[in-house]
C-alpha atoms as a PDB file:
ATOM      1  CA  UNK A   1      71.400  84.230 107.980  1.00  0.00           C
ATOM      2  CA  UNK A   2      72.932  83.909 104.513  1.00  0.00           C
ATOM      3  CA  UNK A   3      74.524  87.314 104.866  1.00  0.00           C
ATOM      4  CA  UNK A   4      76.209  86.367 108.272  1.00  0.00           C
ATOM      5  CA  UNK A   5      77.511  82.959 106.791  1.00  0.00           C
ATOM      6  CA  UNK A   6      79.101  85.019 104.038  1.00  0.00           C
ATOM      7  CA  UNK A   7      80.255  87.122 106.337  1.00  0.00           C
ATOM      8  CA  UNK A   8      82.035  84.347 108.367  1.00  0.00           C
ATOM      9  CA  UNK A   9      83.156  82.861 104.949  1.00  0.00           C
ATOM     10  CA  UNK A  10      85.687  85.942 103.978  1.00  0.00           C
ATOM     11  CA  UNK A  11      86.879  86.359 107.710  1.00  0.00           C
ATOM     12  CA  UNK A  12      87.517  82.341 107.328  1.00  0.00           C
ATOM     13  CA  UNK A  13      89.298  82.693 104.212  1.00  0.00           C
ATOM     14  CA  UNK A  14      91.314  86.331 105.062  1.00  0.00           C
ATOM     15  CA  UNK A  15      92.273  85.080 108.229  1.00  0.00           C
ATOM     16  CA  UNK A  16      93.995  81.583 106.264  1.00  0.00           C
ATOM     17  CA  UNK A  17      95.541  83.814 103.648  1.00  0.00           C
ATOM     18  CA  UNK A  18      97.154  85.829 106.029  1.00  0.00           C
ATOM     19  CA  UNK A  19      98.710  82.934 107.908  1.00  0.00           C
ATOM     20  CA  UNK A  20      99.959  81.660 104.623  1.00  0.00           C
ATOM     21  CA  UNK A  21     101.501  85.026 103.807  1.00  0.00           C
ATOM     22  CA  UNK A  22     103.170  85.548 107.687  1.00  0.00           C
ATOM     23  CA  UNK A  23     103.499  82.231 109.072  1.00  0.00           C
ATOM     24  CA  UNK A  24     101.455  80.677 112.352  1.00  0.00           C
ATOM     25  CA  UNK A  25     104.705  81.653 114.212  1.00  0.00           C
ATOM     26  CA  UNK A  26     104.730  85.518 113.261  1.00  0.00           C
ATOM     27  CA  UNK A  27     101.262  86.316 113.946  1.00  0.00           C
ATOM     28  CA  UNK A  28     100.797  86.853 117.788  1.00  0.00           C
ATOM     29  CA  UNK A  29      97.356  83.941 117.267  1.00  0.00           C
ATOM     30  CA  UNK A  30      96.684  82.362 119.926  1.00  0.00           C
ATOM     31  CA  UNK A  31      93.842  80.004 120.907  1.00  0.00           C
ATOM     32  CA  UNK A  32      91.760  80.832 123.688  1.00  0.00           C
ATOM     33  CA  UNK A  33      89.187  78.980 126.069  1.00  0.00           C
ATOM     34  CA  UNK A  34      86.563  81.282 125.474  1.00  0.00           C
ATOM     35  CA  UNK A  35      82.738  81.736 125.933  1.00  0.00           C
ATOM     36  CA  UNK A  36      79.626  83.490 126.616  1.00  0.00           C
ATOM     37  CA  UNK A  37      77.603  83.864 129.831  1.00  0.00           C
ATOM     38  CA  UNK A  38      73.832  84.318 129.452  1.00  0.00           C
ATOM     39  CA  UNK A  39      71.301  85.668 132.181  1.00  0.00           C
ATOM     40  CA  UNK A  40      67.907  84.246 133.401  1.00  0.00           C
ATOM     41  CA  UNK A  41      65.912  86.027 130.647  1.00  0.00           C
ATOM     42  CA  UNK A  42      68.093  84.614 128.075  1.00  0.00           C
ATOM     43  CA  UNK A  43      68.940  80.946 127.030  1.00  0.00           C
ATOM     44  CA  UNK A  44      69.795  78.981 123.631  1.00  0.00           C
ATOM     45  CA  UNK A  45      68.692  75.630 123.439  1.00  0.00           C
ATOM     46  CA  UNK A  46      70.829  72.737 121.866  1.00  0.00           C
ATOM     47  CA  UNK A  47      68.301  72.615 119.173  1.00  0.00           C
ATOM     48  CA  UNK A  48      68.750  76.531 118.357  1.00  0.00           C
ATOM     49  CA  UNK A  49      72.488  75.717 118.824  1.00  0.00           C
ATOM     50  CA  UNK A  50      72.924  72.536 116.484  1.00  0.00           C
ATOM     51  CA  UNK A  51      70.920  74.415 113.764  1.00  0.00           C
ATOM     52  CA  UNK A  52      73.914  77.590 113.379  1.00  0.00           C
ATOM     53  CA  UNK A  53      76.468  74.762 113.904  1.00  0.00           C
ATOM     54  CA  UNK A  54      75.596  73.076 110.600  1.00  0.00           C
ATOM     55  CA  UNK A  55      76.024  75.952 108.684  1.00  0.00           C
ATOM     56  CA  UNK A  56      79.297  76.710 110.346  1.00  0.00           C
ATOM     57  CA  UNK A  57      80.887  73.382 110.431  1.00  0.00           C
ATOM     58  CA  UNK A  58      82.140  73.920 106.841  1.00  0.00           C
ATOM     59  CA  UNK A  59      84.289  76.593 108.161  1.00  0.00           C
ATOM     60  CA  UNK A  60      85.213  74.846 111.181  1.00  0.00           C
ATOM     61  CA  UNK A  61      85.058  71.243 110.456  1.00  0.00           C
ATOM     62  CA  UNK A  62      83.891  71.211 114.221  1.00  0.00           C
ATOM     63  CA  UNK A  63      80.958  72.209 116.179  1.00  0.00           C
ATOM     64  CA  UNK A  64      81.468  76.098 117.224  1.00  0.00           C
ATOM     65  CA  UNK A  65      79.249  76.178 120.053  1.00  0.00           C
ATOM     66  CA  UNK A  66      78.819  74.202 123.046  1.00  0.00           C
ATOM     67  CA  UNK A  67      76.463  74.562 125.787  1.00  0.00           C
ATOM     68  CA  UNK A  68      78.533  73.983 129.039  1.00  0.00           C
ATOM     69  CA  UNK A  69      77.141  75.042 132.469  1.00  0.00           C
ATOM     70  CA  UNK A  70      80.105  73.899 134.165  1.00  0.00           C
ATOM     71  CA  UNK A  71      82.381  76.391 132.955  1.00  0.00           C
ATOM     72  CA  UNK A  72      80.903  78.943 135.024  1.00  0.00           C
ATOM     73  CA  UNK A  73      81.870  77.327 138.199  1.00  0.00           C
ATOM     74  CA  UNK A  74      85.282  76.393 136.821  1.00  0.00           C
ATOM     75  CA  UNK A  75      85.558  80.324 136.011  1.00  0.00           C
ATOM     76  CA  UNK A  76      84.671  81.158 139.526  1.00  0.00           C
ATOM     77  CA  UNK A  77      81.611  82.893 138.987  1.00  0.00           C
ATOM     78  CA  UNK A  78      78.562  82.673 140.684  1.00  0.00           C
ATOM     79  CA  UNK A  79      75.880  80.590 139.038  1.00  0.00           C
ATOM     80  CA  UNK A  80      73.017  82.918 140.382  1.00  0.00           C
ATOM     81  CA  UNK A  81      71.503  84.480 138.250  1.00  0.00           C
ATOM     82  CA  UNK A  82      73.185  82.243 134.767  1.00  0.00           C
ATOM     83  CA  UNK A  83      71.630  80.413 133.004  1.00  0.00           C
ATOM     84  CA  UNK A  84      73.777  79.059 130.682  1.00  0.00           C
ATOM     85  CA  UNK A  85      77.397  79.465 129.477  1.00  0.00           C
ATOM     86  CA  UNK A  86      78.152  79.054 126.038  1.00  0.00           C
ATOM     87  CA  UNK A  87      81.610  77.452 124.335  1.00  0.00           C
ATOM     88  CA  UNK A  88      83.221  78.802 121.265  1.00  0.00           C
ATOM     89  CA  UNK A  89      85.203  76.175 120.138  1.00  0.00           C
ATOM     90  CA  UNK A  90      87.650  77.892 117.600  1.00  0.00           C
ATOM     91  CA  UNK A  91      87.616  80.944 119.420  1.00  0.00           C
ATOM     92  CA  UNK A  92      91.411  82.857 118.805  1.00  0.00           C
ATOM     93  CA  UNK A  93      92.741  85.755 119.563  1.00  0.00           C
ATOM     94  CA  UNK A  94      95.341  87.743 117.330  1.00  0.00           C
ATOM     95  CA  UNK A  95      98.000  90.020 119.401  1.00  0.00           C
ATOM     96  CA  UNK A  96      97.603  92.872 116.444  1.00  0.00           C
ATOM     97  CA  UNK A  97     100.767  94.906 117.596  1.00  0.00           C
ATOM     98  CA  UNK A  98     102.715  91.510 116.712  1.00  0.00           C
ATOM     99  CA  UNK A  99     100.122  91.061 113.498  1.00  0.00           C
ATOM    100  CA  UNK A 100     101.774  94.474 112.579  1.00  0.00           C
ATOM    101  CA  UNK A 101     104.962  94.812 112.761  1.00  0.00           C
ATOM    102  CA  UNK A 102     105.043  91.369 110.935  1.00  0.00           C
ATOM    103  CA  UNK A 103     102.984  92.676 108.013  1.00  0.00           C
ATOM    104  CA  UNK A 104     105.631  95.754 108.238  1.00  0.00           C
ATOM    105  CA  UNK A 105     108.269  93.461 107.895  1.00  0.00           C
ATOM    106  CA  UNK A 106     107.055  91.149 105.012  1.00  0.00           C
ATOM    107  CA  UNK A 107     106.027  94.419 103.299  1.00  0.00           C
ATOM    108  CA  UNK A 108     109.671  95.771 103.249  1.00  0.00           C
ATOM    109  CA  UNK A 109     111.208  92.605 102.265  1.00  0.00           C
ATOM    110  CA  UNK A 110     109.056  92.528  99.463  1.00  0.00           C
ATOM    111  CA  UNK A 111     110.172  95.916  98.445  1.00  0.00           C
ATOM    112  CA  UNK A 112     107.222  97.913  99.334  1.00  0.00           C
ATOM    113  CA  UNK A 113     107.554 101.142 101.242  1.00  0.00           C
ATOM    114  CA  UNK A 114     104.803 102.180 103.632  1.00  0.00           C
ATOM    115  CA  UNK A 115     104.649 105.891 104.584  1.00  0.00           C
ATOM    116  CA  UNK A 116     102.336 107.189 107.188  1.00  0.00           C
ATOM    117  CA  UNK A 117     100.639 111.143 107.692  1.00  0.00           C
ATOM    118  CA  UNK A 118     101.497 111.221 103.895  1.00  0.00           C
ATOM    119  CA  UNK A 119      98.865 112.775 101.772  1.00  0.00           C
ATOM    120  CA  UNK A 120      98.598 111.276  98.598  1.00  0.00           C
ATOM    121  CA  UNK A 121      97.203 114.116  95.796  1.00  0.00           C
ATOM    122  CA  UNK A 122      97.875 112.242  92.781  1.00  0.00           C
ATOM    123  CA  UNK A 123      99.274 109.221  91.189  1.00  0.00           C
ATOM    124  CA  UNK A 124     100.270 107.939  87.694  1.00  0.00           C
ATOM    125  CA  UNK A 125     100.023 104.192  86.554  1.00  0.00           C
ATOM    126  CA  UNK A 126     102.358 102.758  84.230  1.00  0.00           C
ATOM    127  CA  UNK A 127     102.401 100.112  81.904  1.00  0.00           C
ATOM    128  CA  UNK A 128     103.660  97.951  84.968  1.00  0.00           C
ATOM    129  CA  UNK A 129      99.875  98.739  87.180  1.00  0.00           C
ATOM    130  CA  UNK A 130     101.703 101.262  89.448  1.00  0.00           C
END
């Protein structure tokens, strides 16, 4: 598990650095009501739940998921054959054409000049780093 908490740790952390450097207006991130639907066979139970959201409420500062077996009514799906839907709290959703062209735009005001289907076959640093 400690390699999937890291994981979540420099998603965290990119993810906050890159609103810092765009801007929550620029970056197309929206939050989303979002979950998980799980079959007969399969089921979490709040004890198996609580246990990941401790190590993820320092990320969070919330519980990230949420058994809720209403929401699959409220969807409009069947509840034959569910057993259980499951919350993501902080679930988002980028709109990565919009991510883009933002990054594109910050880029170029900061001077830098991106080039694409260029093929880079050398390079020579200067006293400066580039």
């Amino acid at each position: 598990m400690d390699d999937s908490i890291q994981l979540i740790e420099r998603r965290v952390k990119g993810l906050e650095n890159h609103l810092k450097r765009l801007g929550s207006d620029k970056k197309g991130y929206l939050k989303t009501c979002d979950g998980e639907i799980f079959f007969d066979e399969e089921f979490y139970d709040d004890n198996e739940l609580n246990i990941v959201n401790q190590h993820l409420y320092q990320f969070f500062d919330q519980d990230v998921f949420k058994s809720n077996f209403s929401k699959i009514s409220e969807f409009g799906f069947n509840t034959d054959g569910i057993s259980q839907f499951i919350s993501k709290t902080p679930e988002r959703q980028l709109y990565t054409v919009k991510m883009m062209q933002n990054l594109w735009h910050n880029a170029a005001s900061l001077g830098i000049i991106i080039m694409n289907g260029t093929e880079v076959v050398g390079y020579t640093e200067t006293s400066l780093g580039y």
